[in-house]
Protein backbone atom coordinates (compact mmCIF):
# COMPACT_ATOMS: atom_id res chain seq x y z
CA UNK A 1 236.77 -16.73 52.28
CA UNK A 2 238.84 -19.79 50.87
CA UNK A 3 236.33 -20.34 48.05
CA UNK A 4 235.71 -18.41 44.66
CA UNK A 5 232.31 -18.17 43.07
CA UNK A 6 232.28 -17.11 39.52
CA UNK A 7 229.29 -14.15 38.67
CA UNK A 8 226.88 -15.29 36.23
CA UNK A 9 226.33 -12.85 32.94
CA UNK A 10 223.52 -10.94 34.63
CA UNK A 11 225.54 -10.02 37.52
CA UNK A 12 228.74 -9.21 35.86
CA UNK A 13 226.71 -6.60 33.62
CA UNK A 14 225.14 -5.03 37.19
CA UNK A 15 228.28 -4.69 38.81
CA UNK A 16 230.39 -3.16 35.74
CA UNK A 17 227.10 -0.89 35.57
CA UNK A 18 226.75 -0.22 39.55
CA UNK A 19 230.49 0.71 39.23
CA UNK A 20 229.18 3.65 37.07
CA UNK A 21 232.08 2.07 34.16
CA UNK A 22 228.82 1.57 31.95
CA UNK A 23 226.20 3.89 30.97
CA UNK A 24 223.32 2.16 29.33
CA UNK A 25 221.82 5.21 27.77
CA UNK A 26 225.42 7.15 26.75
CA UNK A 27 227.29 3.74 24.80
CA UNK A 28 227.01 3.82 21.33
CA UNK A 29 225.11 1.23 19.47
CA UNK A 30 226.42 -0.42 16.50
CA UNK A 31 223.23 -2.13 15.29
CA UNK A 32 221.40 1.26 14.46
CA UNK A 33 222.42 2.57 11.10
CA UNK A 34 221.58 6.01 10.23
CA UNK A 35 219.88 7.16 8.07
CA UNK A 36 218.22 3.62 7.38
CA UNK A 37 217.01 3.19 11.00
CA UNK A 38 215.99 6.92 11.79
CA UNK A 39 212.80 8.38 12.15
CA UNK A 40 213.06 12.09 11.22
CA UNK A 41 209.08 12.17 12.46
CA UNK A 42 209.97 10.60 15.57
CA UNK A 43 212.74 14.10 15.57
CA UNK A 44 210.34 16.29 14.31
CA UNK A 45 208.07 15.56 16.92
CA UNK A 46 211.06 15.79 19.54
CA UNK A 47 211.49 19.40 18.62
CA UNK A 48 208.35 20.32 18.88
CA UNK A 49 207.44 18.60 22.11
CA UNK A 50 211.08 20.10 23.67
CA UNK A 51 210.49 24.19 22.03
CA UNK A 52 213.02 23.55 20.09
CA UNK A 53 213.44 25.97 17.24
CA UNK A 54 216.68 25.73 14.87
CA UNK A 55 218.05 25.87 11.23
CA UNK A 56 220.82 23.74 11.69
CA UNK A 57 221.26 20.66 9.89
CA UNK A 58 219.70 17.81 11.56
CA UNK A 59 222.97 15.78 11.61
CA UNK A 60 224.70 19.40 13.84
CA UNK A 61 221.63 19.12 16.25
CA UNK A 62 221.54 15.73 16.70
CA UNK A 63 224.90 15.73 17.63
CA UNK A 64 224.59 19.14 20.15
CA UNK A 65 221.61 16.60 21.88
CA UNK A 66 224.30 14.06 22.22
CA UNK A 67 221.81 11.26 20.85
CA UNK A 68 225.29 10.77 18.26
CA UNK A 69 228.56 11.34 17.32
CA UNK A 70 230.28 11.22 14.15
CA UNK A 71 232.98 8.49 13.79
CA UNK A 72 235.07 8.24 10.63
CA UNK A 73 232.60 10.38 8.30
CA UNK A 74 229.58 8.18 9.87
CA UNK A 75 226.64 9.49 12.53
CA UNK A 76 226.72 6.98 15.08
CA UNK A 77 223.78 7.06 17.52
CA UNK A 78 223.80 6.66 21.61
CA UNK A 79 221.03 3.91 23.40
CA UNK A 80 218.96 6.65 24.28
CA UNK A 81 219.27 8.22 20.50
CA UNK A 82 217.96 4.91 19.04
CA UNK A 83 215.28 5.04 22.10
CA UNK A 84 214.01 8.53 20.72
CA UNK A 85 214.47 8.29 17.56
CA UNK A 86 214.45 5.17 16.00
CA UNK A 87 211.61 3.74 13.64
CA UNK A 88 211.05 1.16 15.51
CA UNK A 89 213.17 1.34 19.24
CA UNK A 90 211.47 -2.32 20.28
CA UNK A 91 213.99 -3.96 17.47
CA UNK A 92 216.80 -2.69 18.81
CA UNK A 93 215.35 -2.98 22.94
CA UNK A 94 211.95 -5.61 22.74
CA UNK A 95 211.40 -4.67 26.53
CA UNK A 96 211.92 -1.04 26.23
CA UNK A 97 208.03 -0.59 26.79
CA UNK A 98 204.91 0.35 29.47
CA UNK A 99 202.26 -2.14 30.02
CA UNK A 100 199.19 -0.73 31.83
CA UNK A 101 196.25 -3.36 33.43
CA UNK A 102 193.08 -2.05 34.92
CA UNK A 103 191.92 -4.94 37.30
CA UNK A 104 188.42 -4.94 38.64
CA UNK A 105 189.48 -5.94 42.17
CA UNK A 106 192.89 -6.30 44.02
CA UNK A 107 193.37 -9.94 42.31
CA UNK A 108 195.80 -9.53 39.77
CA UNK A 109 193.51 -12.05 37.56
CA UNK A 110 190.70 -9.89 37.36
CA UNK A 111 191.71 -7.98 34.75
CA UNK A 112 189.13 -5.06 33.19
CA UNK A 113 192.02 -3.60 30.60
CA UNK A 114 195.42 -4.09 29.01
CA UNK A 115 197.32 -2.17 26.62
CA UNK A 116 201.11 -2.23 25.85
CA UNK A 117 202.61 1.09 25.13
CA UNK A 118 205.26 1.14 22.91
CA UNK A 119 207.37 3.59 20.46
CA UNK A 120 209.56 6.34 22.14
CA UNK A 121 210.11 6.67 25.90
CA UNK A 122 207.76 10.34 25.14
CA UNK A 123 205.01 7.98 23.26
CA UNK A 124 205.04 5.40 26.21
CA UNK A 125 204.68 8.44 28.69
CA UNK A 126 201.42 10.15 27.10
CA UNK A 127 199.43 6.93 25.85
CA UNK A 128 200.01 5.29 29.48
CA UNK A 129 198.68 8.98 30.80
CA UNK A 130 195.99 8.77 29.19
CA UNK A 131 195.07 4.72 29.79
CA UNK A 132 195.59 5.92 33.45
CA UNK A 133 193.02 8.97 33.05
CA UNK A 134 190.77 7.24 30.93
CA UNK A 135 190.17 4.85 33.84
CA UNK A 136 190.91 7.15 36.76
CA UNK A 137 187.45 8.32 38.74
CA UNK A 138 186.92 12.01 38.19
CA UNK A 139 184.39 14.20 40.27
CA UNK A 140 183.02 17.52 39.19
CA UNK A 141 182.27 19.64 41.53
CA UNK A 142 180.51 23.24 40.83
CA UNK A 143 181.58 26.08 43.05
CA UNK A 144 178.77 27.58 44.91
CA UNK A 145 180.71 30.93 46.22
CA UNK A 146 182.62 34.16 45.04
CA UNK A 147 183.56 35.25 42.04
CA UNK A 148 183.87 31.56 40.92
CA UNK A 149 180.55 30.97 41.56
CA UNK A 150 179.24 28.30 39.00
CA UNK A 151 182.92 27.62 37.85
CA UNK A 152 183.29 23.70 37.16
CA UNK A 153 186.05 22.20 39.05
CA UNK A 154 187.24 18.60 38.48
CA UNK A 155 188.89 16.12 41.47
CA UNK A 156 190.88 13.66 39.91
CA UNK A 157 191.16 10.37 42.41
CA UNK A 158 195.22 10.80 42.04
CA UNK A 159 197.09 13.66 41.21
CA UNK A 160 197.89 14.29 37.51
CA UNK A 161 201.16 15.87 38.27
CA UNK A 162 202.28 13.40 40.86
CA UNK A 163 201.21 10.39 37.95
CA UNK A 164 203.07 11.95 35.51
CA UNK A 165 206.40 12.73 37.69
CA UNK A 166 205.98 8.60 38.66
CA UNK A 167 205.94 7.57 35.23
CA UNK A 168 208.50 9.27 33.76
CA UNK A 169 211.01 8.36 37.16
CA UNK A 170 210.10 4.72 35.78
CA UNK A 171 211.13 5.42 32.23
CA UNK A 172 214.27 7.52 33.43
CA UNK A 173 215.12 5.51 35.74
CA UNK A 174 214.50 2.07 34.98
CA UNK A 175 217.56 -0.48 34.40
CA UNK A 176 217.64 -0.95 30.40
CA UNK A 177 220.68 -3.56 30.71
CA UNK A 178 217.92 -5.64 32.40
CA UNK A 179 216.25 -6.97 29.23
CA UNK A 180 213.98 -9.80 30.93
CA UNK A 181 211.19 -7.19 32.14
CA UNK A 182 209.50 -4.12 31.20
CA UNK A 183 208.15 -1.28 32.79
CA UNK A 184 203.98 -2.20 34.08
CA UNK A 185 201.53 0.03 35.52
CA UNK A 186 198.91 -1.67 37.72
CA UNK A 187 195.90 0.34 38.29
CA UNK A 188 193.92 -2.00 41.21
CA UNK A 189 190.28 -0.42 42.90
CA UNK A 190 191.89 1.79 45.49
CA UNK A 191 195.78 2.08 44.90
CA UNK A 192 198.02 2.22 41.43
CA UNK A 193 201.55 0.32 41.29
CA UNK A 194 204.14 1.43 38.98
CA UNK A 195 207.12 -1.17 38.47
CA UNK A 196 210.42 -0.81 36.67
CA UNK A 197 213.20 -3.31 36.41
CA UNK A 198 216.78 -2.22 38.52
CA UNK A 199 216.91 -1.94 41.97
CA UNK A 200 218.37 1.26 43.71
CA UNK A 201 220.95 3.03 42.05
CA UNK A 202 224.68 2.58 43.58
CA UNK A 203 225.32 5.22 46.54
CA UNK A 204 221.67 5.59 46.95
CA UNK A 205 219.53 3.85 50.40
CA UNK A 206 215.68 3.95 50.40
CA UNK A 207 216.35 6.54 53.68
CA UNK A 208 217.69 9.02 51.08
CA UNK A 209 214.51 8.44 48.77
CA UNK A 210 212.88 11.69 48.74
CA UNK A 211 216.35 13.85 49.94
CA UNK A 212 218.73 12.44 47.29
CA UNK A 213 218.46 12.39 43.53
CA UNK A 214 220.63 10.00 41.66
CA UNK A 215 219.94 9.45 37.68
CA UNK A 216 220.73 6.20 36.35
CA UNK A 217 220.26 7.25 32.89
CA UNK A 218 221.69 10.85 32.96
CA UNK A 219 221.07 11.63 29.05
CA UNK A 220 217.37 9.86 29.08
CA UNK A 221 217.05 12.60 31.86
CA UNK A 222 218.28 15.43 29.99
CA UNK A 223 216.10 14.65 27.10
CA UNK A 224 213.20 14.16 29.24
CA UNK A 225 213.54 17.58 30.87
């Protein structure tokens, strides 16, 4: 119309990175400083986790993982490099973590448990796992026919594979240039809520949610898979 509205910061860092200019995970950052900052556990741990066996140097593999690139003689890491594979990844990102709460009814004040996950994205993954299945209700049954008669069979009150594939969609997919909010798992009496900060992805409606897949963070993805 006949009037201009300037964009506040927030919103002129979502629309360069809706515009797919910007890729959080893929932009190099200058703060890390290899090797001072790097945790060659942290990438021993990677490789073994991934089935990743090699003799290269770590510098050639951490390159062929695209986690860095060398830049006048230096290794210069990516966001999602420093989110693997730094010593400490909340220095560089403080909201770059899971908090899971166990409440004791559907009040979000009645609260039974709390724990803040932190380290790498693969860290935050297994210790929120296991806070979920820790407090999850689990029923053995015994089989009482066949050739599995006797056989112990556990029903878990959710799905472990459908928990895991919802957290780590939160930690792919969460917005990481949104730095005022973290990833939280809510875990009420009869339902669990899993919340990550960023809306949906550019080109993507919530009727293609379940038809379409769009990856915010295409190299968090990769070294996810």
């Amino acid at each position: 119309g006949p009037t201009t509205q300037k964009l506040k910061r927030d919103e002129i860092v979502s629309y360069i990175n809706q515009a797919g200019k910007v890729r959080f995970d893929e932009a190099i950052n200058d703060q890390f400083k290899f090797p001072n900052d790097f945790s060659k556990e942290a990438f021993e741990e990677y490789l073994k986790v991934s089935g990743i066996v090699t003799h290269a140097a770590t510098q050639d593999v951490l390159i062929s993982l695209s986690v860095a690139q060398e830049e006048e003689s230096r290794l210069k890491f990516t966001n999602a490099g420093v989110l693997f594979l730094a010593k400490d990844p909340q220095f560089f990102f403080p909201e770059s973590y899971i908090t899971a709460v166990k409440y004791k009814t559907n009040e979000r004040f009645s609260i039974l448990d709390k724990k803040d996950f932190k380290g790498s994205p693969i860290t935050q993954i297994e210790q929120t796992l296991a806070f979920i299945f820790r407090h999850m209700n689990i029923e053995p049954t015994i089989s009482m026919a066949g050739s599995h008669l006797g056989a112990r069979t556990d029903i878990y009150e959710y799905s472990p594979v459908a928990i895991r594939e919802a957290i780590v969609n939160a930690v792919v997919h969460r917005d990481y240039l949104y730095d005022s909010s973290h990833i939280y798992v809510h875990m009420f009496p009869d339902y669990i809520e899993i919340e990550n900060p960023g809306g949906l992805y550019r080109g993507l409606s919530l009727e293609d949610l379940g038809k379409r897949s769009v990856r915010r963070n295409r190299l968090i993805a990769d070294l996810l898979h």
